[in-house]
C-alpha atoms as a PDB file:
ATOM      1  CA  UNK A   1     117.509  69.995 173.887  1.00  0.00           C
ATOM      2  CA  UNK A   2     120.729  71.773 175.674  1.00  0.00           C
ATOM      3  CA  UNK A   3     122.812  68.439 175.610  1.00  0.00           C
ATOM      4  CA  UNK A   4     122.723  68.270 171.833  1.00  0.00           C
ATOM      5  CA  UNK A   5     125.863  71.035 171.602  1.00  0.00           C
ATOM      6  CA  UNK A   6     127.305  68.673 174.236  1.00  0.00           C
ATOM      7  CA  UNK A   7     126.807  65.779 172.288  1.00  0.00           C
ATOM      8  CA  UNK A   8     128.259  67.624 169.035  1.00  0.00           C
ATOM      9  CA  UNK A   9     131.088  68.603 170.678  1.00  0.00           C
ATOM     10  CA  UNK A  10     131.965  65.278 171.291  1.00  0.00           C
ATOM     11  CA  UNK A  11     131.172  63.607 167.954  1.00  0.00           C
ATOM     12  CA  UNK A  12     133.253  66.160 165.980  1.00  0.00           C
ATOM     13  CA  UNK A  13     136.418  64.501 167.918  1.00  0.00           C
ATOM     14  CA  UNK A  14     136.014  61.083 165.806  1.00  0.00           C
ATOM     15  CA  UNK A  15     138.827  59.932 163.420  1.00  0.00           C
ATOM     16  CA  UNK A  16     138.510  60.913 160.003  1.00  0.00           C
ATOM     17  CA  UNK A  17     140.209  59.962 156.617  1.00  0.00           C
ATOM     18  CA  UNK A  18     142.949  62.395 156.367  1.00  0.00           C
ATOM     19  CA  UNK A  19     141.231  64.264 159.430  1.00  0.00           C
ATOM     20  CA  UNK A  20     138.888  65.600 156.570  1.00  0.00           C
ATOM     21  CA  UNK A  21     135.617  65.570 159.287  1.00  0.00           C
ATOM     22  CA  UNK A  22     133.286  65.678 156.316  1.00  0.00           C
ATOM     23  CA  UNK A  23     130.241  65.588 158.205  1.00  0.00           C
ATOM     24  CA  UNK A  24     127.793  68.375 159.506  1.00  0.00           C
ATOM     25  CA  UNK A  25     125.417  67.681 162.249  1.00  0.00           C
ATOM     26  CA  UNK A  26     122.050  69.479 162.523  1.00  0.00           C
ATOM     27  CA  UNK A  27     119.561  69.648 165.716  1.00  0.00           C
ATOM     28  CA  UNK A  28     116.178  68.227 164.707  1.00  0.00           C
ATOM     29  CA  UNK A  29     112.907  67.723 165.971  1.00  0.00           C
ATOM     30  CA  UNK A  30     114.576  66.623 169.471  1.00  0.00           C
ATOM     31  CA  UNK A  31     117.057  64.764 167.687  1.00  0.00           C
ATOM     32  CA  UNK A  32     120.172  65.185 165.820  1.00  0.00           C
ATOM     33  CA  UNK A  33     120.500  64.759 161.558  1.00  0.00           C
ATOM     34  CA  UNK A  34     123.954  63.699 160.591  1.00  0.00           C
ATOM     35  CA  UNK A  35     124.716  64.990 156.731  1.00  0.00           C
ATOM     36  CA  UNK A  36     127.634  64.281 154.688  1.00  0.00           C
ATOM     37  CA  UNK A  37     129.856  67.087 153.636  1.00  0.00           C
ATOM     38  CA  UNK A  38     130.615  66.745 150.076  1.00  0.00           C
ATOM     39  CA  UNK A  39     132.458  70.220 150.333  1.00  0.00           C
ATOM     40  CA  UNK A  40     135.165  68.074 152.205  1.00  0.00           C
ATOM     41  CA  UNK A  41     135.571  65.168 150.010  1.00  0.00           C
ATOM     42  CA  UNK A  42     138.945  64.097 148.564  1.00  0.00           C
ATOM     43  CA  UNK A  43     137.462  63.012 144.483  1.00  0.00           C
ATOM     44  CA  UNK A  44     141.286  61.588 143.414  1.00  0.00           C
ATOM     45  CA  UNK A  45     141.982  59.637 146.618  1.00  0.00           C
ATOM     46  CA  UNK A  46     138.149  58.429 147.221  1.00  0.00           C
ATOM     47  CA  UNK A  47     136.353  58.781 144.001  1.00  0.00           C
ATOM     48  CA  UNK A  48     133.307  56.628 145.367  1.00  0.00           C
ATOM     49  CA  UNK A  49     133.202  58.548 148.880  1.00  0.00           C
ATOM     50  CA  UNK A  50     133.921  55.312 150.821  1.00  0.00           C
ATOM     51  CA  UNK A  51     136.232  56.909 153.299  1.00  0.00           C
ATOM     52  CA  UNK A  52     133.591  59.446 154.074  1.00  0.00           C
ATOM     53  CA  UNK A  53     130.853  57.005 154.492  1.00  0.00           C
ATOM     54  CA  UNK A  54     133.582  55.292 157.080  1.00  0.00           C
ATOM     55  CA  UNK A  55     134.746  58.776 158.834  1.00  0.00           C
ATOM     56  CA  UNK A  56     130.809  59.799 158.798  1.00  0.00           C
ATOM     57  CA  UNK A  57     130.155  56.393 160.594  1.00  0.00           C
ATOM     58  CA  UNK A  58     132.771  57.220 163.226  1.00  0.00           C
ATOM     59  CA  UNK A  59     131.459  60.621 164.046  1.00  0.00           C
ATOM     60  CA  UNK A  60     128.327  58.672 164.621  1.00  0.00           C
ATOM     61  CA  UNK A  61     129.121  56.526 166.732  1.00  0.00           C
ATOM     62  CA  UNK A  62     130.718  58.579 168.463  1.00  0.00           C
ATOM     63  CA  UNK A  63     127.830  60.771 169.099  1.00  0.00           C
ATOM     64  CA  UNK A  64     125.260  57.696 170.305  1.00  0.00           C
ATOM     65  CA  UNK A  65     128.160  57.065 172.502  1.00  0.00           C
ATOM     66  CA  UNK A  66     128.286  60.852 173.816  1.00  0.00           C
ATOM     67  CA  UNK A  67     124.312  60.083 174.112  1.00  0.00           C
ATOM     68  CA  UNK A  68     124.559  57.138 175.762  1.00  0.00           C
ATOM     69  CA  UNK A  69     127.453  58.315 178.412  1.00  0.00           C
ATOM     70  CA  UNK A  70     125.833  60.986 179.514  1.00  0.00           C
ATOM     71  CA  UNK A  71     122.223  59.206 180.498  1.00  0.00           C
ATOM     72  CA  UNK A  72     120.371  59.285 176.955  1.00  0.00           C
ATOM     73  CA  UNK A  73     118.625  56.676 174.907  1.00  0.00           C
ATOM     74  CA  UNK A  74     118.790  57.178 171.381  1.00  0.00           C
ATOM     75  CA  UNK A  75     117.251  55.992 168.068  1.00  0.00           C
ATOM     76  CA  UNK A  76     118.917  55.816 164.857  1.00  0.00           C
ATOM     77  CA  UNK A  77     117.374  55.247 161.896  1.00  0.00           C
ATOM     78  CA  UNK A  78     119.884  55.036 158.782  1.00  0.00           C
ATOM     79  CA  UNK A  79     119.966  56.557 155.231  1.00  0.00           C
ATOM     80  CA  UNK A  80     116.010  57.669 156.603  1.00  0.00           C
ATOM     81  CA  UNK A  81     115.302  59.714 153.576  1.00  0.00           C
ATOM     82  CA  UNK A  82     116.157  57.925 149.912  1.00  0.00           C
ATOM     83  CA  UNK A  83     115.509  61.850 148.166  1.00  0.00           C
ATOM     84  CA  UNK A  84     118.242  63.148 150.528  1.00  0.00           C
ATOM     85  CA  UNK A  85     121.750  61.069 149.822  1.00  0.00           C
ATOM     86  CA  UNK A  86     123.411  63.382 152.062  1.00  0.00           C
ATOM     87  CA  UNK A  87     121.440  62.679 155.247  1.00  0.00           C
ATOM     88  CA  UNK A  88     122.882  60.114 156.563  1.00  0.00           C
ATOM     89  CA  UNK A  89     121.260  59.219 159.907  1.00  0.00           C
ATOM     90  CA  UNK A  90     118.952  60.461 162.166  1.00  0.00           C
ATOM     91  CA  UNK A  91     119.646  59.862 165.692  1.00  0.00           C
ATOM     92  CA  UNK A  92     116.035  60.545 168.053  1.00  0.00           C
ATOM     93  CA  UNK A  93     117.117  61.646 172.167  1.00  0.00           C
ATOM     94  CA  UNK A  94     115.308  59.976 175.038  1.00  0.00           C
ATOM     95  CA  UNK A  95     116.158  60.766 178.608  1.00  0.00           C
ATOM     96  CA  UNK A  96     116.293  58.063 181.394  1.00  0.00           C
ATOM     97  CA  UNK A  97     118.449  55.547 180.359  1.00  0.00           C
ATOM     98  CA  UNK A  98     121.442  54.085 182.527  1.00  0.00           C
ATOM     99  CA  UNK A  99     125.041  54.385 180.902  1.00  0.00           C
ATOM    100  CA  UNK A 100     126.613  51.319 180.452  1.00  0.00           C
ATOM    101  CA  UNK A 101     129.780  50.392 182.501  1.00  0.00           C
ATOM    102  CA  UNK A 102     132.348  51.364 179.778  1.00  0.00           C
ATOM    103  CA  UNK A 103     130.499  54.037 177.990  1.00  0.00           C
ATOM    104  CA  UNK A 104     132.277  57.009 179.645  1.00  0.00           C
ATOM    105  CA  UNK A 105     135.801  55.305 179.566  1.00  0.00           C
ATOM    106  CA  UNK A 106     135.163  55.211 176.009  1.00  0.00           C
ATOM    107  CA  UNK A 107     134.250  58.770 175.396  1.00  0.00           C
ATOM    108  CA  UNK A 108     137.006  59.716 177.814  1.00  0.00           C
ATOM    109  CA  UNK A 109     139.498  57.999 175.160  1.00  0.00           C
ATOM    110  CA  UNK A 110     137.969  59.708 172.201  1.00  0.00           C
ATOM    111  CA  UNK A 111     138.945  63.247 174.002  1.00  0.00           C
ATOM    112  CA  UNK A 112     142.499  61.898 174.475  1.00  0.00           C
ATOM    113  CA  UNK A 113     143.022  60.010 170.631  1.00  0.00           C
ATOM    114  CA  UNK A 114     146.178  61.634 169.089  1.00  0.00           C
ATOM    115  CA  UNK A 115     147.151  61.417 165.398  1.00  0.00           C
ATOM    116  CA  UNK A 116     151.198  61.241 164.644  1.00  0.00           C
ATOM    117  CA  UNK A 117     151.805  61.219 161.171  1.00  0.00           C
ATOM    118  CA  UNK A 118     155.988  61.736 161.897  1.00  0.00           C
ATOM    119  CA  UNK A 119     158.520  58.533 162.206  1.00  0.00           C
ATOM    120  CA  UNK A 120     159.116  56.755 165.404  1.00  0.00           C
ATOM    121  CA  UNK A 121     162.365  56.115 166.758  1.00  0.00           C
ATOM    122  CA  UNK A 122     163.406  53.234 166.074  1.00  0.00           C
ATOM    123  CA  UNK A 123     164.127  51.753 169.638  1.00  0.00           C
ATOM    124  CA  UNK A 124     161.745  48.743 170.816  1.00  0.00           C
ATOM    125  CA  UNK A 125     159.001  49.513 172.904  1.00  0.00           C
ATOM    126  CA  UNK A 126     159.447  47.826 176.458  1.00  0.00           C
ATOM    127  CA  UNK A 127     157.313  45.284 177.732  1.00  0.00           C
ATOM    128  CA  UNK A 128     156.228  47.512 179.973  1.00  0.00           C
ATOM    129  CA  UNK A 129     155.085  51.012 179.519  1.00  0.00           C
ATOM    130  CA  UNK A 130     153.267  53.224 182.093  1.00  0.00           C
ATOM    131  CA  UNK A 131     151.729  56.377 180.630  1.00  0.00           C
ATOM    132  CA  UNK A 132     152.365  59.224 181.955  1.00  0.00           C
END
């Protein structure tokens, strides 16, 4: 299926724990596997690999909503494989199916999420603000 680079591309821009992105995605029998990344694990701040269960989850999501904003039905099935503690979800393609209303705003905002890790100024932000 062509649209699962698409749908890739997209999913790699979700939020990770200390932008880590300790996932690797995999094109599937028409579908896409999503696999931890233990290579990218951080063992003295997340001994128990909670934050990349939660940053794996966000590139997920992020993916069935890629799917879904470009015309796709999907299937997920989670943790499908109880041998395979790496494979975290599979995620079956369908075509034909309408995007919801606020599906490609959402995407659009993924592409445009920033991470500042530097000190503000200290002014107040106005009431107002108008981006630019």
């Amino acid at each position: 299926m062509p649209e699962i680079a698409a749908l890739v591309a997209d999913a790699v821009r979700a939020p990770s724990s200390h932008n880590t992105q300790p996932w690797v995605f995999a094109g599937r029998d028409g579908g896409v596997a999503l696999l931890a990344d233990r290579t990218r694990a951080l063992p003295v701040n997340d001994p128990h690999d909670r934050e990349l269960t939660i940053s794996c989850g966000a590139a997920l999501f992020t993916l069935r909503l890629a799917a879904r904003a470009r015309g796709l039905g999907e299937r997920t099935r989670i943790l499908p494989e109880p041998d395979d503690p790496d494979l975290l979800a599979m995620v079956e393609l369908k075509g034909g199916r309408a995007a919801a209303p606020g599906d490609a705003a959402l995407l659009a905002a993924v592409a445009s999420r920033r991470t500042h890790r530097g000190a503000f100024r200290p002014d107040p932000v106005p009431r107002t603000c108008s981006r630019g």
